[in-house]
Protein backbone atom coordinates (compact mmCIF):
# COMPACT_ATOMS: atom_id res chain seq x y z
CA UNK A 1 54.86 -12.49 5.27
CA UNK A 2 55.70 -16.21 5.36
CA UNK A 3 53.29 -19.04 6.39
CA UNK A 4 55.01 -19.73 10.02
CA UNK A 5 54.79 -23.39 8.74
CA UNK A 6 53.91 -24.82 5.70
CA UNK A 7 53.22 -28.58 6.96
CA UNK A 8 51.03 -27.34 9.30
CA UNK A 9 48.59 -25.23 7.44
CA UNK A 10 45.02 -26.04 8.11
CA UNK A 11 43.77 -28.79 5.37
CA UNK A 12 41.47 -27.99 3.04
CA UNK A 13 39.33 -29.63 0.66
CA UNK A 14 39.26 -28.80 -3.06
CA UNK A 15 35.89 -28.51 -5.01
CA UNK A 16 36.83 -27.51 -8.60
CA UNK A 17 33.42 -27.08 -10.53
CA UNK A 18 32.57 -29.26 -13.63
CA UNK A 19 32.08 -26.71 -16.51
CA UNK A 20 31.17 -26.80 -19.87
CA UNK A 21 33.53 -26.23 -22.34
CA UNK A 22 32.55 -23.22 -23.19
CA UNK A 23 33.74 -21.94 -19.85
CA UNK A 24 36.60 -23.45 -20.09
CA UNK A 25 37.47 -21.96 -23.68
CA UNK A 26 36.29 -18.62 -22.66
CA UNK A 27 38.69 -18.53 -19.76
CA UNK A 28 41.79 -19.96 -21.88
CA UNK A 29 41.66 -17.05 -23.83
CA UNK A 30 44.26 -14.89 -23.02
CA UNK A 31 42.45 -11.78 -24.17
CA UNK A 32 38.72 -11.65 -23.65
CA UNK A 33 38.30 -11.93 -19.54
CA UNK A 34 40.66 -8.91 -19.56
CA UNK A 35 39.17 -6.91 -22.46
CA UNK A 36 35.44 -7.10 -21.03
CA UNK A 37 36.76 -6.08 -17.74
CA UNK A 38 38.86 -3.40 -18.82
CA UNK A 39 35.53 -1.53 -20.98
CA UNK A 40 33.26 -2.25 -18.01
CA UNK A 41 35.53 -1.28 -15.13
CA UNK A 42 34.05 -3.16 -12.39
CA UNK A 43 32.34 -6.76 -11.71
CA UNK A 44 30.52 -8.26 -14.53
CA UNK A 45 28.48 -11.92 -15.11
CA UNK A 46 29.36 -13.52 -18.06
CA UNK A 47 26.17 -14.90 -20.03
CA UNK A 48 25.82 -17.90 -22.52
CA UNK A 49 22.63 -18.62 -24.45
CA UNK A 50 23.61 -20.90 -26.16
CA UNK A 51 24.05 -23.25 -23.09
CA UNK A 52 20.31 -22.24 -21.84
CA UNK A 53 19.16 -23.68 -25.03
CA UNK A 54 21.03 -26.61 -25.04
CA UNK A 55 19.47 -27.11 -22.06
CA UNK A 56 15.74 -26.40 -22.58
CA UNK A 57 16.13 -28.89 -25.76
CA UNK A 58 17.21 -31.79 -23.35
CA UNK A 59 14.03 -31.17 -21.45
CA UNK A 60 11.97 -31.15 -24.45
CA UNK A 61 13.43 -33.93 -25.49
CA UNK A 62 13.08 -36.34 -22.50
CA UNK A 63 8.91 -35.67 -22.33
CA UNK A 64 9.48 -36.92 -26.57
CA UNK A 65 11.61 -39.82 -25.41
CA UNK A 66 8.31 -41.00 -23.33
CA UNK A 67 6.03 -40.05 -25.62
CA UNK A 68 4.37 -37.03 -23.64
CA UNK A 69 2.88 -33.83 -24.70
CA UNK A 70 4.00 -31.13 -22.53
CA UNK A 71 5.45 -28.00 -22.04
CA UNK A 72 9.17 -26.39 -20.11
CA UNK A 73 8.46 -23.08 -19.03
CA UNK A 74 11.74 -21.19 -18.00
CA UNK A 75 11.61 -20.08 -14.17
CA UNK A 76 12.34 -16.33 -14.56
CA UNK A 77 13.20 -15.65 -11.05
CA UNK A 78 16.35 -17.66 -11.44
CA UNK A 79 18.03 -14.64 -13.29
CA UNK A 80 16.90 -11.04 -14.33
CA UNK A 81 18.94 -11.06 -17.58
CA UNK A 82 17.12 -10.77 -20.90
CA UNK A 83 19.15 -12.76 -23.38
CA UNK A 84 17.38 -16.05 -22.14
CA UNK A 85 13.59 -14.50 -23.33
CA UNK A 86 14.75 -14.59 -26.82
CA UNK A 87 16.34 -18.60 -26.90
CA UNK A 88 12.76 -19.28 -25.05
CA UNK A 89 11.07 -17.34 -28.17
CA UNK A 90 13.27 -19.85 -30.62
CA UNK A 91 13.20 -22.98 -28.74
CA UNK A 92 9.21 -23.32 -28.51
CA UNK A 93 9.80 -22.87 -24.31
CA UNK A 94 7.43 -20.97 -22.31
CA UNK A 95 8.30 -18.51 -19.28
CA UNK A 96 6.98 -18.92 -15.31
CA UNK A 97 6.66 -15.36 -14.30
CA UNK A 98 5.26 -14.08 -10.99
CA UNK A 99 5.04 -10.30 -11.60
CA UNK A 100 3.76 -7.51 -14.24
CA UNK A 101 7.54 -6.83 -15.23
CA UNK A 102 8.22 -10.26 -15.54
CA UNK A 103 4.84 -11.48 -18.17
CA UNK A 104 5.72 -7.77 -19.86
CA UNK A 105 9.50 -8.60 -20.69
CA UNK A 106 8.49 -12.22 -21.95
CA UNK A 107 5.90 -10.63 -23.95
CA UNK A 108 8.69 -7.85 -25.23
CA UNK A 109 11.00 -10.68 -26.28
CA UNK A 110 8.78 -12.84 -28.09
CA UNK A 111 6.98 -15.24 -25.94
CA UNK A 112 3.56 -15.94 -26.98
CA UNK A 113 0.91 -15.31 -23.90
CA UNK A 114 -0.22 -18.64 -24.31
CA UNK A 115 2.98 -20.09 -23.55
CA UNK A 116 3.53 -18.23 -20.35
CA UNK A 117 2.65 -19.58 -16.98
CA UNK A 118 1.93 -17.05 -14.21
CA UNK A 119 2.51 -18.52 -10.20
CA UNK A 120 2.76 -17.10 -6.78
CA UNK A 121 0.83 -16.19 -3.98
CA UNK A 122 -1.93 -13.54 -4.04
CA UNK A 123 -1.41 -12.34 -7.52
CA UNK A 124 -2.17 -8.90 -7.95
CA UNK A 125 -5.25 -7.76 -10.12
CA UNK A 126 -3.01 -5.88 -12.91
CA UNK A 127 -1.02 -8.98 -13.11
CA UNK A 128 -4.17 -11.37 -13.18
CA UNK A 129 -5.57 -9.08 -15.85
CA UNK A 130 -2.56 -8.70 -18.09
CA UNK A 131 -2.25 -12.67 -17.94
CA UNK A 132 -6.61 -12.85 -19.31
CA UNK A 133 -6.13 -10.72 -21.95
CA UNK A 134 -2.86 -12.28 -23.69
CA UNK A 135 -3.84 -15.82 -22.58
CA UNK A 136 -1.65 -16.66 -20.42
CA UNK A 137 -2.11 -19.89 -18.01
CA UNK A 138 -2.32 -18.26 -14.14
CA UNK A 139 -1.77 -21.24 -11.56
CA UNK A 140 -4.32 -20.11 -8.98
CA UNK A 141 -3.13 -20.51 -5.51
CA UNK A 142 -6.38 -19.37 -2.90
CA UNK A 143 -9.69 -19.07 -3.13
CA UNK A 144 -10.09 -15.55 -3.08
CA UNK A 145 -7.25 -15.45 -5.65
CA UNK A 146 -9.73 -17.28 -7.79
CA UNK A 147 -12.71 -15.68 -6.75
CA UNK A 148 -10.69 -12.46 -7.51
CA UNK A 149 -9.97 -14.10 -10.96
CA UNK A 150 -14.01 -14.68 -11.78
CA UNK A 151 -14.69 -11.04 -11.71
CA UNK A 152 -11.88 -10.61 -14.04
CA UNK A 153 -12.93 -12.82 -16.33
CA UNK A 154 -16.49 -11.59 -16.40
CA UNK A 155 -14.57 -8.64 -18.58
CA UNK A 156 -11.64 -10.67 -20.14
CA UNK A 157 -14.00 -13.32 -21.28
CA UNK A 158 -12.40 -16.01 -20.24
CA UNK A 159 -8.89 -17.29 -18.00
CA UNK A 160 -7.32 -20.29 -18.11
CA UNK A 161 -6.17 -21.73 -15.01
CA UNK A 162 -4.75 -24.41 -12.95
CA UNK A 163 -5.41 -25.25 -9.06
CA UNK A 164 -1.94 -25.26 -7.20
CA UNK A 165 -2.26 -28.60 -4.46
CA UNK A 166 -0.92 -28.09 -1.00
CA UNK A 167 1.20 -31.72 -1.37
CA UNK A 168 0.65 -34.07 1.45
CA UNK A 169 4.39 -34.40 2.47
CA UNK A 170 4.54 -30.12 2.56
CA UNK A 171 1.77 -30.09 4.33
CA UNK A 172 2.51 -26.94 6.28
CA UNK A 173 3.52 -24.75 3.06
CA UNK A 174 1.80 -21.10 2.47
CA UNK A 175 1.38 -22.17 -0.98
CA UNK A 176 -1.47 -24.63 -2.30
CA UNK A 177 -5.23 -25.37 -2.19
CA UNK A 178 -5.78 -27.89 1.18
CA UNK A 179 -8.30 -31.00 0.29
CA UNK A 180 -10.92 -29.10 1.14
CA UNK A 181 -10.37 -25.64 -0.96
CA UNK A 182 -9.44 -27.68 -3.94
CA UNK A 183 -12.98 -29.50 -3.94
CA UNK A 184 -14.31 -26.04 -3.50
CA UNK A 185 -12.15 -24.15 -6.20
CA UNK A 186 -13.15 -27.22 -8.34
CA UNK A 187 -17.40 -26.71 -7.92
CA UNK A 188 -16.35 -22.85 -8.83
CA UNK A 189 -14.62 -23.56 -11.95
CA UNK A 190 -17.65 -26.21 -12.66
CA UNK A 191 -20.26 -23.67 -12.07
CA UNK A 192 -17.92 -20.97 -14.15
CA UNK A 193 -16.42 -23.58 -16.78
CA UNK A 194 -16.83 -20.99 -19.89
CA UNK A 195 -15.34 -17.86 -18.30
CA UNK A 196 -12.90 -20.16 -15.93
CA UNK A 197 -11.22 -22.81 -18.05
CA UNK A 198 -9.21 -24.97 -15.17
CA UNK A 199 -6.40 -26.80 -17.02
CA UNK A 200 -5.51 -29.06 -14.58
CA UNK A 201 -3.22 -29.11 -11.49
CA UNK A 202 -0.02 -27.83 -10.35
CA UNK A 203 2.42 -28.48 -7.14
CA UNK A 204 6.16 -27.91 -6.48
CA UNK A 205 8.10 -29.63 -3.90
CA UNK A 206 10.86 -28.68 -2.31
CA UNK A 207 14.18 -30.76 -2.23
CA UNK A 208 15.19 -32.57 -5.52
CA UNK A 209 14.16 -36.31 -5.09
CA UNK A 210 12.62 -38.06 -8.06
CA UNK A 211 9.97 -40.53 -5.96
CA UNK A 212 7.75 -38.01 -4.46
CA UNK A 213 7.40 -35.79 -7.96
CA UNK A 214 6.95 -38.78 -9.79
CA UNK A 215 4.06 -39.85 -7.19
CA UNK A 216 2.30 -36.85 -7.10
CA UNK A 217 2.44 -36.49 -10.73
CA UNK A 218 0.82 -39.51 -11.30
CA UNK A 219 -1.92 -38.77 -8.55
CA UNK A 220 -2.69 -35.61 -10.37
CA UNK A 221 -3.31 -37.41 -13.44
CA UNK A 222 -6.42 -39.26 -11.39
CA UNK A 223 -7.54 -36.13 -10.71
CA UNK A 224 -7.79 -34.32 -13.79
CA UNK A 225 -9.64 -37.74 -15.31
CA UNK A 226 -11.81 -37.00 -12.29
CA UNK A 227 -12.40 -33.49 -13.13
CA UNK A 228 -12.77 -34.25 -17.03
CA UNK A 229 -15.99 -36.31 -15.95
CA UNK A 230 -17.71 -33.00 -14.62
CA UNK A 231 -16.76 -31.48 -17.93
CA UNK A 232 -13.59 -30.06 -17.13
CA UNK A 233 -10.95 -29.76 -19.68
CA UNK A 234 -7.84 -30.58 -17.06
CA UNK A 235 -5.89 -32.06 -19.46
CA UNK A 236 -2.20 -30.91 -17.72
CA UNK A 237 -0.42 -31.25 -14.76
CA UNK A 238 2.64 -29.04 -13.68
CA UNK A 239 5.23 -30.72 -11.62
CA UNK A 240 6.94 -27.61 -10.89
CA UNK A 241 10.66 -26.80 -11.02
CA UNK A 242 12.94 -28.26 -8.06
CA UNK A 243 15.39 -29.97 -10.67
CA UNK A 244 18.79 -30.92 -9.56
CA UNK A 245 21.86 -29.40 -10.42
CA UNK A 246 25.55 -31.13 -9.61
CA UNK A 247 28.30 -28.50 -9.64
CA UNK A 248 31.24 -30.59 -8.21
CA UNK A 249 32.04 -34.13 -9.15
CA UNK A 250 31.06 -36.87 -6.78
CA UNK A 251 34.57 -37.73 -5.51
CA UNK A 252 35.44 -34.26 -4.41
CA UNK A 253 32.36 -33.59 -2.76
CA UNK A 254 32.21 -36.97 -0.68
CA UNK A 255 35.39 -35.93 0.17
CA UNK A 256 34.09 -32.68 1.59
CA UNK A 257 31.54 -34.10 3.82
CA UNK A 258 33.51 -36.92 4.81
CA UNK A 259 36.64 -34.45 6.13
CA UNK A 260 34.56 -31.63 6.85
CA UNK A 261 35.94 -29.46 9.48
CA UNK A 262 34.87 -25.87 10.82
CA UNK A 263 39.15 -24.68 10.47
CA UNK A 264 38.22 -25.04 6.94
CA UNK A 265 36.46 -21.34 7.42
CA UNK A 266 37.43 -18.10 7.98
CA UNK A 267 37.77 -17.62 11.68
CA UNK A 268 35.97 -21.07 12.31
CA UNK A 269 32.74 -19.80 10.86
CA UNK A 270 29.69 -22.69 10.62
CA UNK A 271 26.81 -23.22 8.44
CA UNK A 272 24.28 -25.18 9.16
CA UNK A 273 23.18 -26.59 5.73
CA UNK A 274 24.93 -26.49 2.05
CA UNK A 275 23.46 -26.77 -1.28
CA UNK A 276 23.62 -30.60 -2.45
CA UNK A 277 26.64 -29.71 -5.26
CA UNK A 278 26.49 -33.39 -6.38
CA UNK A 279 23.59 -34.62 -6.95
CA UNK A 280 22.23 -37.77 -9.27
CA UNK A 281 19.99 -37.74 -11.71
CA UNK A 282 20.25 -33.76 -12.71
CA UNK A 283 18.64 -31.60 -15.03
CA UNK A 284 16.55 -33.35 -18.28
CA UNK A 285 17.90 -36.65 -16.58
CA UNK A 286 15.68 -36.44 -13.42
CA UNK A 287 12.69 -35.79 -15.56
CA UNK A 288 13.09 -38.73 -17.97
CA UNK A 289 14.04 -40.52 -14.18
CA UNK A 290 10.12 -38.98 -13.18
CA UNK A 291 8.65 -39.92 -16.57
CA UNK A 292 9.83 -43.68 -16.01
CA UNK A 293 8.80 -43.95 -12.64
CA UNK A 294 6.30 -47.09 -11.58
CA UNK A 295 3.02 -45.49 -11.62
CA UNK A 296 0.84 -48.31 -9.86
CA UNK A 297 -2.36 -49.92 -11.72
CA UNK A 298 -2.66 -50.09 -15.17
CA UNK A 299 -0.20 -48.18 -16.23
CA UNK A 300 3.73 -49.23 -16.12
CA UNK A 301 5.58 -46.02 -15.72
CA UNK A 302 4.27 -42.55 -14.77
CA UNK A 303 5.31 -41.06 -18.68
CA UNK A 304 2.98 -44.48 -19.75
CA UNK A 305 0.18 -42.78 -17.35
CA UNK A 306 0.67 -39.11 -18.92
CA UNK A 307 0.46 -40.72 -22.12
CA UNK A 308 -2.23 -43.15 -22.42
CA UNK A 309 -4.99 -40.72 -20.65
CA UNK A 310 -4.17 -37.68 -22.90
CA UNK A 311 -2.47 -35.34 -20.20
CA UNK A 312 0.39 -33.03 -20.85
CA UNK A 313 3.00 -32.45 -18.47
CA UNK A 314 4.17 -28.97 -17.79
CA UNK A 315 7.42 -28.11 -16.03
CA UNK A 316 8.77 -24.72 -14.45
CA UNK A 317 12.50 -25.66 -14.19
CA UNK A 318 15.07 -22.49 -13.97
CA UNK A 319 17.88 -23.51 -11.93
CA UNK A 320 18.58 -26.22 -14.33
CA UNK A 321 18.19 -24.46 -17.28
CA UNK A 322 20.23 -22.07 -15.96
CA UNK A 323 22.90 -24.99 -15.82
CA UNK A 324 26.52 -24.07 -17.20
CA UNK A 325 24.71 -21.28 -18.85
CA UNK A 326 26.99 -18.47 -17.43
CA UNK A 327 29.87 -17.44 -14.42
CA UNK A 328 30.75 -14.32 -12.33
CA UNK A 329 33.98 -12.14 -12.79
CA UNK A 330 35.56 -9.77 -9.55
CA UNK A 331 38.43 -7.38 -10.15
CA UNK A 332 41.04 -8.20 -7.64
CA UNK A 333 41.65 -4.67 -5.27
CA UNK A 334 44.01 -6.42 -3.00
CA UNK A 335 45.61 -9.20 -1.39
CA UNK A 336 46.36 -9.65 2.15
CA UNK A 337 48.57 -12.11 3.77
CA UNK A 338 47.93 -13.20 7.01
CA UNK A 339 49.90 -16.35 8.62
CA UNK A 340 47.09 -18.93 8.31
CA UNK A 341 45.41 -17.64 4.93
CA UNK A 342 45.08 -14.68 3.15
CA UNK A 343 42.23 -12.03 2.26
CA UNK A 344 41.48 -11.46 -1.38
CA UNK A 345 39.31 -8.53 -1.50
CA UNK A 346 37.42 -7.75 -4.65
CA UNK A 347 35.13 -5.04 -6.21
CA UNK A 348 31.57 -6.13 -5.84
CA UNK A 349 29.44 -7.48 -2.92
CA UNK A 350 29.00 -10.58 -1.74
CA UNK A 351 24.81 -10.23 -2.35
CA UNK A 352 26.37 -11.09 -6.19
CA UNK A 353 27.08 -14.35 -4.98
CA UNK A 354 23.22 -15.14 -3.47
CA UNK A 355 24.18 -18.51 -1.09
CA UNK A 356 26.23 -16.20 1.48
CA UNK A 357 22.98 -14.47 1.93
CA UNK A 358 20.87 -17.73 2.60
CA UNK A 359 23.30 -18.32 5.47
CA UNK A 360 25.23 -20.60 3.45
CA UNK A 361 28.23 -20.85 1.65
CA UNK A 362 28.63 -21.38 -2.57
CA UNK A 363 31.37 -23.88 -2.63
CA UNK A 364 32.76 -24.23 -5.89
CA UNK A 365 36.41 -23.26 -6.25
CA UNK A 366 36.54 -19.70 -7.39
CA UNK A 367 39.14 -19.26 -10.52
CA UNK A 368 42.03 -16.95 -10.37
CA UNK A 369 42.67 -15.49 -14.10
CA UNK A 370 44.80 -14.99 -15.29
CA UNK A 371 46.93 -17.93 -13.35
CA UNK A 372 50.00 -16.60 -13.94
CA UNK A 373 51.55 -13.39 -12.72
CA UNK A 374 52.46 -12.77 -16.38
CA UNK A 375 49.36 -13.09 -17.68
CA UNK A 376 49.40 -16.28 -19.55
CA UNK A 377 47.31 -19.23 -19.28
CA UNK A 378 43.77 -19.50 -17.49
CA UNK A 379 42.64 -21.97 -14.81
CA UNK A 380 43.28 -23.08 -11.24
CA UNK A 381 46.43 -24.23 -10.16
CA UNK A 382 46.83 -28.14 -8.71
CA UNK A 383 46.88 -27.35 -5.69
CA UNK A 384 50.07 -29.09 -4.59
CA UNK A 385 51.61 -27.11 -1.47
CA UNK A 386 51.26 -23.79 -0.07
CA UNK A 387 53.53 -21.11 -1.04
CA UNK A 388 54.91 -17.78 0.95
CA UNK A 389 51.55 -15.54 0.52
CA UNK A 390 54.73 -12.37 -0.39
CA UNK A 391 54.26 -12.34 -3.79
CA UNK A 392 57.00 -14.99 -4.63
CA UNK A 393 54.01 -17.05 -6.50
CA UNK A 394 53.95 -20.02 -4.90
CA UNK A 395 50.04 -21.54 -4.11
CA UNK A 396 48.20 -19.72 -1.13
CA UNK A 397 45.37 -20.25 0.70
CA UNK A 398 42.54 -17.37 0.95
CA UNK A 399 39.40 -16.11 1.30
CA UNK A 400 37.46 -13.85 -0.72
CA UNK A 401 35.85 -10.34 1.07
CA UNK A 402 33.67 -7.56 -0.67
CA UNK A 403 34.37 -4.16 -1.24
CA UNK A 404 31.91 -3.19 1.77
CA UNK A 405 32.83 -1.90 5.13
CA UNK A 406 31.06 -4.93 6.77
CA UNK A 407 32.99 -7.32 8.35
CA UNK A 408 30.59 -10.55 7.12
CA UNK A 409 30.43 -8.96 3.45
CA UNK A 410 32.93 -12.26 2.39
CA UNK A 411 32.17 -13.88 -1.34
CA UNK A 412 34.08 -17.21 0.26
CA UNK A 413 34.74 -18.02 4.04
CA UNK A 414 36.12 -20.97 3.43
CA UNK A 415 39.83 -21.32 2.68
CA UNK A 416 40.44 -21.80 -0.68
CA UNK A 417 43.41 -22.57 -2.86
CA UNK A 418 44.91 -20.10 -5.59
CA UNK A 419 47.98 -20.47 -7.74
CA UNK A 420 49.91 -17.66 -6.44
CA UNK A 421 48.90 -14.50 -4.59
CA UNK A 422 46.19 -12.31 -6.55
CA UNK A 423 47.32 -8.91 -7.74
CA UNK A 424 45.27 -5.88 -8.17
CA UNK A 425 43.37 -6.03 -11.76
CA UNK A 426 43.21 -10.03 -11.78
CA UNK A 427 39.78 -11.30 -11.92
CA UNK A 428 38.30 -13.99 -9.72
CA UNK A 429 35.72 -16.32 -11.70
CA UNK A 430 33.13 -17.99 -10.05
CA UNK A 431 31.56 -20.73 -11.64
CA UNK A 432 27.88 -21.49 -13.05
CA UNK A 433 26.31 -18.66 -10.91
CA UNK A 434 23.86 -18.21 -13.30
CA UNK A 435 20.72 -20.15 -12.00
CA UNK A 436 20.10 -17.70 -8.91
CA UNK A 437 23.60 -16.75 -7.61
CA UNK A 438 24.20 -13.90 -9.91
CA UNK A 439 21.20 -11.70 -8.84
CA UNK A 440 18.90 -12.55 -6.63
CA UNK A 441 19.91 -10.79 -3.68
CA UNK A 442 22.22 -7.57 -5.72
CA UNK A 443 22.57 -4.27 -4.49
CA UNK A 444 23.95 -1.04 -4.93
CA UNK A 445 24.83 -0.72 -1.46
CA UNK A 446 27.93 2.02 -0.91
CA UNK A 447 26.44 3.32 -4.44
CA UNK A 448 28.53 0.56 -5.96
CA UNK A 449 27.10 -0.31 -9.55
CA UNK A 450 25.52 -3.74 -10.14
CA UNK A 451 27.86 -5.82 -12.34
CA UNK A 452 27.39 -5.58 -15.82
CA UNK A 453 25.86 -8.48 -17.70
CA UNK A 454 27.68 -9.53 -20.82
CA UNK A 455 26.18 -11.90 -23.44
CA UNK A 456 28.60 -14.43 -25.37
CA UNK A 457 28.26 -15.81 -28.32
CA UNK A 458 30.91 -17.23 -31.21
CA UNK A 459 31.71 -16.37 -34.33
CA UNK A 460 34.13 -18.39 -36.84
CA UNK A 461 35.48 -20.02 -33.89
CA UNK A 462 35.60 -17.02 -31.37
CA UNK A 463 33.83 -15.78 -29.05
CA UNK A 464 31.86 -11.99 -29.36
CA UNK A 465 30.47 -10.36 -26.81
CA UNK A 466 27.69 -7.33 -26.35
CA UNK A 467 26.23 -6.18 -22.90
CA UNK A 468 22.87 -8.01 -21.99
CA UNK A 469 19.89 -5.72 -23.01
């Protein structure tokens, strides 16, 4: 079936991720895409520690860079897989858990208690007493969370704690203490100071701007010297996770907003909000941006602040740890022309790919591989021209649908540009899904399995790979 004309095929705007080279090298490999797929027979998420603690060294070493003692604790929500517990066991990195499975694998893999941070709301009991008796730090959201937490303690002997603040500019958030609750919480954990050692203070904003974090932060700091003078240790503040991630390079994504269209989209389907996929300063970059923020008074910058009064600074990041540290592979089942785009269908679901379940759309260019009918070569094509959508090979537009029966199950609405026409047994690659794309919102819907998790690693210049444990 032949586009009815070429010149007038809808526009579309090209996001091609920027990937580590690892990606890069693992996809160029003519052999080991194909050879994982072909012993796990279905969709699988490729997995690279090394990457993860690349990036929790950054971290650790922007808080040195200012001169701050301090803490990264790896956001375990962002992704199930248990290959990152161990690199947190070797890096000196902590874990933010917020359930009994969670504290019990980071224990497993070799996270000391006392370098695990336990937040969310209304913490169960078995959770709050599994976190007292291995020492773990529990950020204590309510007051009957930490009322809750004093009759624990009377058997534990003793928890240590911070108080989460409801921020000013969230003001209408479920999660934090309100003014008045924290001055309570804080005459508790006066009255209880040997059994309920409070820490400090802890917030998370939403959104990924540097000013407010770096405010707050430094506001915090007041208050734990407040709260040392009524003999208090609160010697940390956590500034939560919220760090920024840029997937796309700047030009192609002003380019996107600037052109913009709804044809772009399967059927004209709109969104109403996208993930930021550029974004400046990301990662251990924003937090040495935070850290060198004007604090106000005596001290010049907020890391000056941290510093000078004794106060660690804790962080909870996971997205951004998660950064380049892993990608998604679909088996191609079939290809379907149509005489606008085509229809790339693919075994898995589209819950593998968590954004189309937020009612958004993850934008970076999938990867067809390999990008040559013949099996050579890995990589996106330039995207120069459209070709027939028969089979010929020319460049096609498409989207990308699940395996389901449901007519919104689709991995990519939006039109996107392949090589040549995908043939049953290619894989389609999705980039850096692994900071909460990969499996936050999986199932086994139709009875499908979930996609197999393989680690990589190399080895005399090549990679190995074993099946996440």
């Amino acid at each position: 079936m032949e586009l009815t004309d070429v010149a007038a095929a809808p526009r579309t705007v090209s996001l091609p991720a920027v990937e580590p080279a690892w990606a890069e090298e693992a996809r160029a490999d003519p052999w080991l895409l194909g050879d994982i797929a072909y012993a796990v027979n279905g969709p699988f998420h490729v997995l690279y520690p090394q990457r993860f603690a690349d990036n929790a060294r950054a971290f650790k070493e922007s808080l040195r860079g200012a001169g701050v003692e301090g803490q990264v604790y790896f956001g375990k929500k962002a992704n199930k897989s248990a290959c990152w517990l161990p690199v947190c066991s070797e890096t000196g990195s902590g874990t933010d858990v917020a359930s009994v499975p969670e504290l019990a694998d980071s224990l497993r893999y070799g996270v000391p208690g006392e370098e695990i941070v336990v937040t969310g709301a209304a913490k169960s009991n078995e959770l709050l007493r599994l976190a007292a008796r291995h020492g773990a730090l529990v950020a204590v959201d309510a007051l009957d969370e930490l009322e809750r937490l004093r009759g624990i303690a009377a058997g534990t002997g003793r928890v240590r704690l911070l108080l989460r603040v409801l921020p000013e500019a969230d003001a209408h958030s479920r999660f934090g203490l309100a003014p008045a609750e924290l001055e309570e919480a804080l005459d508790v954990c006066a009255a209880e100071r040997e059994r309920l050692v409070c820490e400090g203070f802890s917030f998370h904003l939403g959104g990924y701007a540097v000013e407010p974090r770096a405010r707050l932060a430094a506001d915090l700091v007041d208050r734990c010297l407040a709260a040392r003078e009524r003999g208090l240790p609160a010697d940390s503040v956590s500034i939560g996770g919220g760090f920024a991630v840029s997937y796309v390079d700047p030009y192609a994504w002003r380019e996107f907003n600037e052109n913009y269209t709804d044809s772009w989209f399967h059927n004209g389907k709109t969104f109403t909000h996208f993930y930021p996929y550029h974004q400046s300063p990301v990662g251990a970059s924003m937090l040495t941006a935070v850290l060198d923020s004007p604090a106000g008074g005596e001290h010049a910058t907020v890391g000056a602040k941290f510093a000078a009064t004794g106060t660690r600074l804790l962080l909870e990041p996971g997205r951004a740890l998660l950064d380049g540290a892993g990608f998604s592979c679909f088996p191609v089942q079939g290809y379907k022309p149509r005489p606008d785009h085509g229809f790339v269908t693919v075994n898995g679901l589209s819950m593998s790919v968590s954004e189309q379940w937020k009612g958004s759309e993850y934008l970076p260019d999938p990867v067809l591989w390999p990008s040559t009918a013949d099996g050579h070569g890995a990589g996106n094509g330039d995207g120069n021209g459209l070709g027939n959508g028969d089979g010929s090979g020319g460049p096609v537009l498409a989207c990308v649908g699940g395996a389901s029966c449901m007519e919104y199950d689709m991995l990519t609405w939006r039109k996107v540009r392949l090589p040549r026409p995908p043939e049953y047994g290619d894989l389609l690659v999705y980039p850096n899904t692994a900071g909460y794309q990969m499996d936050k919102n999986e199932t086994e819907f139709h009875q499908l399995p979930l996609p197999s998790r393989v680690v990589l690693s190399r080895e005399k210049e090549r990679f190995r790979w074993q099946l996440d444990r």
